[in-house]
Protein backbone atom coordinates (compact mmCIF):
# COMPACT_ATOMS: atom_id res chain seq x y z
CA UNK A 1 -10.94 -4.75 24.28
CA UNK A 2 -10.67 -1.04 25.67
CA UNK A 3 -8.92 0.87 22.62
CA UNK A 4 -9.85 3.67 24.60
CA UNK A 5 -10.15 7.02 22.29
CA UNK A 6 -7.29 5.43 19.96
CA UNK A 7 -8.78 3.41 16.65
CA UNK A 8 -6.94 0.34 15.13
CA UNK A 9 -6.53 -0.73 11.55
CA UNK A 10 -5.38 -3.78 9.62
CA UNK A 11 -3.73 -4.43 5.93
CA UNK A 12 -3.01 -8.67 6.07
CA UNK A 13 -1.30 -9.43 2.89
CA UNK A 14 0.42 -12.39 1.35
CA UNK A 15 2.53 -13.57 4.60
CA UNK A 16 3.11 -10.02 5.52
CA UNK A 17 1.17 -7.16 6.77
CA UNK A 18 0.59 -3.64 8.57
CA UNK A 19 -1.23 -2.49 11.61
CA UNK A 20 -2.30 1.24 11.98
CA UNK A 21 -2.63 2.92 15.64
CA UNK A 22 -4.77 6.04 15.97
CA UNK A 23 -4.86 7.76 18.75
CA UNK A 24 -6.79 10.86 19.52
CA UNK A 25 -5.08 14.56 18.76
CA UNK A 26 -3.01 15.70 21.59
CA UNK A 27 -1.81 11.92 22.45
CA UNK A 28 1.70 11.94 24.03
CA UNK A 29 3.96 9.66 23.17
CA UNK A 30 7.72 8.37 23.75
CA UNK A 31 9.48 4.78 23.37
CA UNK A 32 12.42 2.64 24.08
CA UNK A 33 14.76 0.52 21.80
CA UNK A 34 15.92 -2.29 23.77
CA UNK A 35 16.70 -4.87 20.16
CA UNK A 36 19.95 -4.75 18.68
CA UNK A 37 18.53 -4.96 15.37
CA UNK A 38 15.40 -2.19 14.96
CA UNK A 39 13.77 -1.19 11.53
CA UNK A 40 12.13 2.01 12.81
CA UNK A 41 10.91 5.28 11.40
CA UNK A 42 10.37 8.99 13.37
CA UNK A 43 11.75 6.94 16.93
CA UNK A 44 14.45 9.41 17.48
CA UNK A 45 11.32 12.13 18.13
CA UNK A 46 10.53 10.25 20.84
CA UNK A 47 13.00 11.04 22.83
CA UNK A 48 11.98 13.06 26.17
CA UNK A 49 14.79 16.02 24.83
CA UNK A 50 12.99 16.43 21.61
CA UNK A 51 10.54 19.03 20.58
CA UNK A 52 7.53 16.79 19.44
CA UNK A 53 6.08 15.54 22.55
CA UNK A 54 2.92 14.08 20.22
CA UNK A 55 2.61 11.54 17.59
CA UNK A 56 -0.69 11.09 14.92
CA UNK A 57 -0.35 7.19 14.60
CA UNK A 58 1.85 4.64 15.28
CA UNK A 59 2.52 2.20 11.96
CA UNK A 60 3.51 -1.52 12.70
CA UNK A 61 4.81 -3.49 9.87
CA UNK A 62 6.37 -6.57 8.60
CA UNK A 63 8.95 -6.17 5.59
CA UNK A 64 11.56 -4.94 7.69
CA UNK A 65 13.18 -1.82 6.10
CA UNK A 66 11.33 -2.39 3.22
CA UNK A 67 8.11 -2.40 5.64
CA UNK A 68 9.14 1.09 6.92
CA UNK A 69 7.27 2.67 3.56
CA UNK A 70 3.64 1.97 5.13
CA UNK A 71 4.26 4.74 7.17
CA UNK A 72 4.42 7.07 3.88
CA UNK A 73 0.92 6.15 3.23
CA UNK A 74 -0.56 6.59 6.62
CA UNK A 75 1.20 10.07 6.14
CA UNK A 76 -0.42 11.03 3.00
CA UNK A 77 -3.85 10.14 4.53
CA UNK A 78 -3.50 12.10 7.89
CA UNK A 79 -2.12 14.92 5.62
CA UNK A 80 -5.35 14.78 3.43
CA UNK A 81 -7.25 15.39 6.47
CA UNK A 82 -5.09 18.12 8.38
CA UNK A 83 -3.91 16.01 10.80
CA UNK A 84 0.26 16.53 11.56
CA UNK A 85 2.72 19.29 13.16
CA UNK A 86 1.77 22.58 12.01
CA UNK A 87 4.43 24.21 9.91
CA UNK A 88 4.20 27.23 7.43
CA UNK A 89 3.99 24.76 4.74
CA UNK A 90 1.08 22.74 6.50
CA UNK A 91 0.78 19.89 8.87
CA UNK A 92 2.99 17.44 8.88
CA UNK A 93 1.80 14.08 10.64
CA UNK A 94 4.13 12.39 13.20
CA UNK A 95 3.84 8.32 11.60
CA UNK A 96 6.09 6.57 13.86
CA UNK A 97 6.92 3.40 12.44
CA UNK A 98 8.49 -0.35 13.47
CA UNK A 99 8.72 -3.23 11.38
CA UNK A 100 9.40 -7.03 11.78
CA UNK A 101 11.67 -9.30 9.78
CA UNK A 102 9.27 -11.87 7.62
CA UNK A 103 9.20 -13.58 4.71
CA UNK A 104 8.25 -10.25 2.54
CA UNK A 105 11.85 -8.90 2.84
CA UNK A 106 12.62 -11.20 -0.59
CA UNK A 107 10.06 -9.67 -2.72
CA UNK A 108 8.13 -6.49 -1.15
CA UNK A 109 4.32 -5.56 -1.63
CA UNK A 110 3.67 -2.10 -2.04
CA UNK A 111 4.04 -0.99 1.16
CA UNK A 112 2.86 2.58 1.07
CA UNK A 113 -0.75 1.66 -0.43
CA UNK A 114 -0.49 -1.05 2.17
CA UNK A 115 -0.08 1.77 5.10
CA UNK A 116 -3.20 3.69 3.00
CA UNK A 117 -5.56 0.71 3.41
CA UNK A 118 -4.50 -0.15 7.29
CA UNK A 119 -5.19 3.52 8.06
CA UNK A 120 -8.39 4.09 6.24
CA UNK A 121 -9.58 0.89 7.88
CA UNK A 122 -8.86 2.79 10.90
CA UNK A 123 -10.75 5.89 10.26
CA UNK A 124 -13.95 3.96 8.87
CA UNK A 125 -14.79 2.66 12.34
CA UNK A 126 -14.26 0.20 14.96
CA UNK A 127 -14.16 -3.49 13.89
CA UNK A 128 -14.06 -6.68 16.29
CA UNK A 129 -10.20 -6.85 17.38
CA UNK A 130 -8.57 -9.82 15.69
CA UNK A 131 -5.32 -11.28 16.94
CA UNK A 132 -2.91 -14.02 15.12
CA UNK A 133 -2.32 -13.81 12.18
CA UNK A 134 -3.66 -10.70 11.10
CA UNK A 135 -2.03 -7.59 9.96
CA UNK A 136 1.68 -6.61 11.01
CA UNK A 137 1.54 -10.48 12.97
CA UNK A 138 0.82 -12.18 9.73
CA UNK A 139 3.87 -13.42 8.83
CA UNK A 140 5.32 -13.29 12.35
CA UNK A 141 7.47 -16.48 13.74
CA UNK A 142 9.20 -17.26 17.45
CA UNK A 143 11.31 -19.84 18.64
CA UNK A 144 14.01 -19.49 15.66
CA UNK A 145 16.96 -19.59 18.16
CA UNK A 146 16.15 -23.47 18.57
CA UNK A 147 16.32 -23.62 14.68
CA UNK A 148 12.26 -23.54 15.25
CA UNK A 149 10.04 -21.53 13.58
CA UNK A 150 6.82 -21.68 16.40
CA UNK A 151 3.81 -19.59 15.82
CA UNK A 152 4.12 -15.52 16.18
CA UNK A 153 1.17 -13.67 15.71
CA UNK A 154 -0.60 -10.05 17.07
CA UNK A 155 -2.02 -9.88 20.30
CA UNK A 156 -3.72 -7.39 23.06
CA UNK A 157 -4.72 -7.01 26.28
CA UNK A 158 -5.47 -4.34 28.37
CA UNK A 159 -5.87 -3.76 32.42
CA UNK A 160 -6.63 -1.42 34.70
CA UNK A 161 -4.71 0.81 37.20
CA UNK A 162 -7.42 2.81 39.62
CA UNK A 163 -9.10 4.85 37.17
CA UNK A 164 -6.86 4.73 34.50
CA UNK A 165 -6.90 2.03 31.72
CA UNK A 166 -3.52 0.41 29.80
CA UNK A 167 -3.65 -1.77 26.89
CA UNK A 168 -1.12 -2.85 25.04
CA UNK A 169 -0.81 -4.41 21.57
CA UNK A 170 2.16 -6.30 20.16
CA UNK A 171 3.65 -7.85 17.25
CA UNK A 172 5.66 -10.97 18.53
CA UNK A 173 8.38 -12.12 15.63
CA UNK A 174 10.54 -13.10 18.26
CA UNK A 175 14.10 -14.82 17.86
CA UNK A 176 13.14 -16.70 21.63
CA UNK A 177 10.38 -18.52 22.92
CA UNK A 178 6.93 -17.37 24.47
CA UNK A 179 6.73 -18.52 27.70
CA UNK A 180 3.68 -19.99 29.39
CA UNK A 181 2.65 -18.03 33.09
CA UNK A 182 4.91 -21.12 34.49
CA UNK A 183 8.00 -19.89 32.54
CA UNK A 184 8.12 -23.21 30.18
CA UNK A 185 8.22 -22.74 26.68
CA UNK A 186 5.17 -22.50 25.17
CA UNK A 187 5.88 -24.85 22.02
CA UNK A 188 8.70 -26.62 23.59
CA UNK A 189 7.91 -27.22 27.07
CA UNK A 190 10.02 -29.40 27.97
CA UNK A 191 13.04 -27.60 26.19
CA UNK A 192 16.29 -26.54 27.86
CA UNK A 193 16.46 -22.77 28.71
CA UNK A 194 19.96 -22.97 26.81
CA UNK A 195 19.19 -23.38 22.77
CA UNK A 196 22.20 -24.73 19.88
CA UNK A 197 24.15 -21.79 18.19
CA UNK A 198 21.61 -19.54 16.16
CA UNK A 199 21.71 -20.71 12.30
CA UNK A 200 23.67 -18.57 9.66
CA UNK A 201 21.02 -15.75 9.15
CA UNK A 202 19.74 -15.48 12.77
CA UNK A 203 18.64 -11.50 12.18
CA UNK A 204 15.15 -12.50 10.96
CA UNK A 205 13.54 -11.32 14.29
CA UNK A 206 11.91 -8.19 16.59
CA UNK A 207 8.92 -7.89 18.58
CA UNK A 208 7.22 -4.68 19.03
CA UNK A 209 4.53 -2.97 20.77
CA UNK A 210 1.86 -0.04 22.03
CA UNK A 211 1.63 0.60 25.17
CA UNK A 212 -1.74 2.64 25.30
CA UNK A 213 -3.24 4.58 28.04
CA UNK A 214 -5.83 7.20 29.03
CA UNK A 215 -3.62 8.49 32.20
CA UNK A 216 -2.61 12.30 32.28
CA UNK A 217 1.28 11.31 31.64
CA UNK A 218 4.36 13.73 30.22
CA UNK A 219 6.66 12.96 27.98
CA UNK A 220 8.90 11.33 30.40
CA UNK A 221 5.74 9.16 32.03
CA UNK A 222 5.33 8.05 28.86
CA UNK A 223 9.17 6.49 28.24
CA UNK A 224 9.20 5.07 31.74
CA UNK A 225 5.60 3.44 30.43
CA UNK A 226 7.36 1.67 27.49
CA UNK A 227 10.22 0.76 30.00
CA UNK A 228 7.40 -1.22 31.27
CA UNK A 229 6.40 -2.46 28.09
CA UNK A 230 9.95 -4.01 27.90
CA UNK A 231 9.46 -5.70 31.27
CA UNK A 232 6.63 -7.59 29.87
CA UNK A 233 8.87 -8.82 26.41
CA UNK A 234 11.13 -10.30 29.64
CA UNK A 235 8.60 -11.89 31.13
CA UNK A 236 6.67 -13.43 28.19
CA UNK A 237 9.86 -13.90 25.87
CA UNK A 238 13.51 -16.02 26.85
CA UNK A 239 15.56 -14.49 25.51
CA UNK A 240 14.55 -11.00 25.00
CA UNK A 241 16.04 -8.39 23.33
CA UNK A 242 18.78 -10.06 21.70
CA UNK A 243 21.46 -9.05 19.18
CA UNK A 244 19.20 -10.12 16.01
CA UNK A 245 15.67 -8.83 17.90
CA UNK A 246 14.58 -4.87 17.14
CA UNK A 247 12.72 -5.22 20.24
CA UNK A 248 10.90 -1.75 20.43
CA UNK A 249 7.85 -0.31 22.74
CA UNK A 250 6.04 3.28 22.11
CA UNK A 251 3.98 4.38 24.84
CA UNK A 252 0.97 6.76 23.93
CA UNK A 253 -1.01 8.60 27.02
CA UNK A 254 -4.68 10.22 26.10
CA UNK A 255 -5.28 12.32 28.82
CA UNK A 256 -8.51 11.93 30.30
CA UNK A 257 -7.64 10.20 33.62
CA UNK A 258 -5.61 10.82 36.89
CA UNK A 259 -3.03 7.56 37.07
CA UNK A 260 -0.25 6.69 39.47
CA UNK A 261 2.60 5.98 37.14
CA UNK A 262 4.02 3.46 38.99
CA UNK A 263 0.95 1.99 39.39
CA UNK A 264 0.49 2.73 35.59
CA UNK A 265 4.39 0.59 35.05
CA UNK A 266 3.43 -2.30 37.47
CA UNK A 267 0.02 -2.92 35.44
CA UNK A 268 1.77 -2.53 31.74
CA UNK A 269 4.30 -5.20 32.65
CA UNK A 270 1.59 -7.58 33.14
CA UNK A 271 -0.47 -6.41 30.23
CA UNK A 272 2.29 -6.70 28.05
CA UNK A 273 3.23 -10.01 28.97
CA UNK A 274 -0.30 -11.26 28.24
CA UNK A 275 -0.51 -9.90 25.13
CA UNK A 276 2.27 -11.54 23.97
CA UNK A 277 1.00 -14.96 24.78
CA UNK A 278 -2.38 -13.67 23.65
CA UNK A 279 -0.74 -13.17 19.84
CA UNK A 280 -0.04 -17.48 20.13
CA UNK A 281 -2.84 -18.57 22.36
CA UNK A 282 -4.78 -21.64 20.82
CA UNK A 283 -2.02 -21.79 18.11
CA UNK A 284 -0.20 -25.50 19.11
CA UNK A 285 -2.28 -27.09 17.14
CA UNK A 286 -3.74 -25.17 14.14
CA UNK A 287 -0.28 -23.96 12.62
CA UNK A 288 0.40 -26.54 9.61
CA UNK A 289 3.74 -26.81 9.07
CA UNK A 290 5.42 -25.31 12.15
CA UNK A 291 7.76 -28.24 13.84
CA UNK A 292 6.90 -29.15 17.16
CA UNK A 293 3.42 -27.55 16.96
């Protein structure tokens, strides 16, 4: 998996966990909310109009609200090591954050030492890339609209547009199904697109993701990018950013390549979507306890 410049770091827990993005100094970044429900941190500095154009690290989380707080460890970290927005008081890192709904949310690990390990796993080197049920995708579920609760997991892929690269990584907790390349539901099939009515506490969702590239992009690049992103949730996810989903995308852009953006968008959508069904592949059958697995 090309990770490119960026380095990647994992805290798996008890059901629950965090994943740490690094990228490089200098890394641009912006995103896109498309959920109705998001648990975020920093996303409003995304935004194209606001002064920070770039981000330190990108925190992905389960724990919901409550999973928010592993960003306050990453930030004492990258603050140790004078990484962060220089002010006259000293740096101050940009840790955007986005967490999933899982089963954590009734009693809480610490958080913020969980954010410390993820991102010191990060900075002590590269590891072989796990996907699953590791980090923020341990405790992640899909399918819950059928009153299901199918495999979720993390997954990546990455692709190339000319000379530039995109990869994107994704935490897929989400309230609809993963879809096969056919469009059927992955763990049901032969399901009907339409599902029952969602059960009483149907806000226990959100898939999100890191869309990661080397491509010279602005600020503005870099939204349109995670507009991409979203394309893939539609592709690889039915339905997708629902009412009870936080469905979110940040897009982060290196710098060390010439890229066609909309060559850049067309090749995200399709990395996207096979990352998602990366996070479940060979999951029917080793998922005890999960109905119709």
């Amino acid at each position: 998996m090309n990770l490119l410049s960026a380095r990647l770091g994992h805290w798996t827990g008890d059901g629950t966990g965090v994943t740490v993005v690094l990228p490089p100094p200098g890394t641009v970044a912006s995103g896109e909310i498309r959920g109705g429900a998001p648990a975020t941190r920093e996303f409003a500095l995304l935004d194209p109009l606001r002064l920070v154009g770039t981000v330190d690290a990108v925190v992905l989380s389960g724990g919901s609200a409550f999973g928010l707080a592993a960003g306050d460890g990453v930030t004492q970290v990258l603050r140790s090591r004078g990484r962060g927005f220089p002010t006259s008081a000293g740096p101050v890192p940009i840790v955007v954050g986005m967490s999933i709904f899982d089963a954590s949310v009734a009693e809480p690990p610490p958080f913020a030492e969980a954010g410390r390990s993820a991102v010191l796993a990060a900075l002590t080197g590269p590891e072989p890339l796990e996907t699953g049920r590791v980090g923020a995708g341990t405790g992640a579920v899909t399918g819950t609209w059928r009153g299901r609760r199918d495999p979720g997991g993390f997954g990546a892929a990455t692709g190339r547009a000319g000379a530039a690269s995109v990869t994107a990584l994704v935490v897929v907790n989400a309230w609809g199904d993963v879809l096969a390349p056919d469009g059927r539901p992955v763990f049901a099939p032969d399901a009907p697109a339409a599902a029952p009515a969602p059960a009483p506490f149907p806000a226990a969702n959100t898939t999100v993701g890191v869309v990661l590239t080397d491509a010279r992009l602005d600020k503005m690049g870099c939204h349109l990018l995670a507009q991409s992103g979203h394309t893939g949730f539609a592709r690889a996810l039915h339905p997708a950013h629902s009412r009870f989903d936080g469905d979110a995308v940040v897009a982060l852009a290196t710098g060390e390549a010439d890229g066609d953006l909309d060559h850049l968008r067309a090749v995200t959508a399709d990395v996207m979507a096979t990352a998602i069904r990366s996070a479940v592949a060979g999951r029917q059958r080793d998922a005890p306890g999960v109905e119709g697995a």
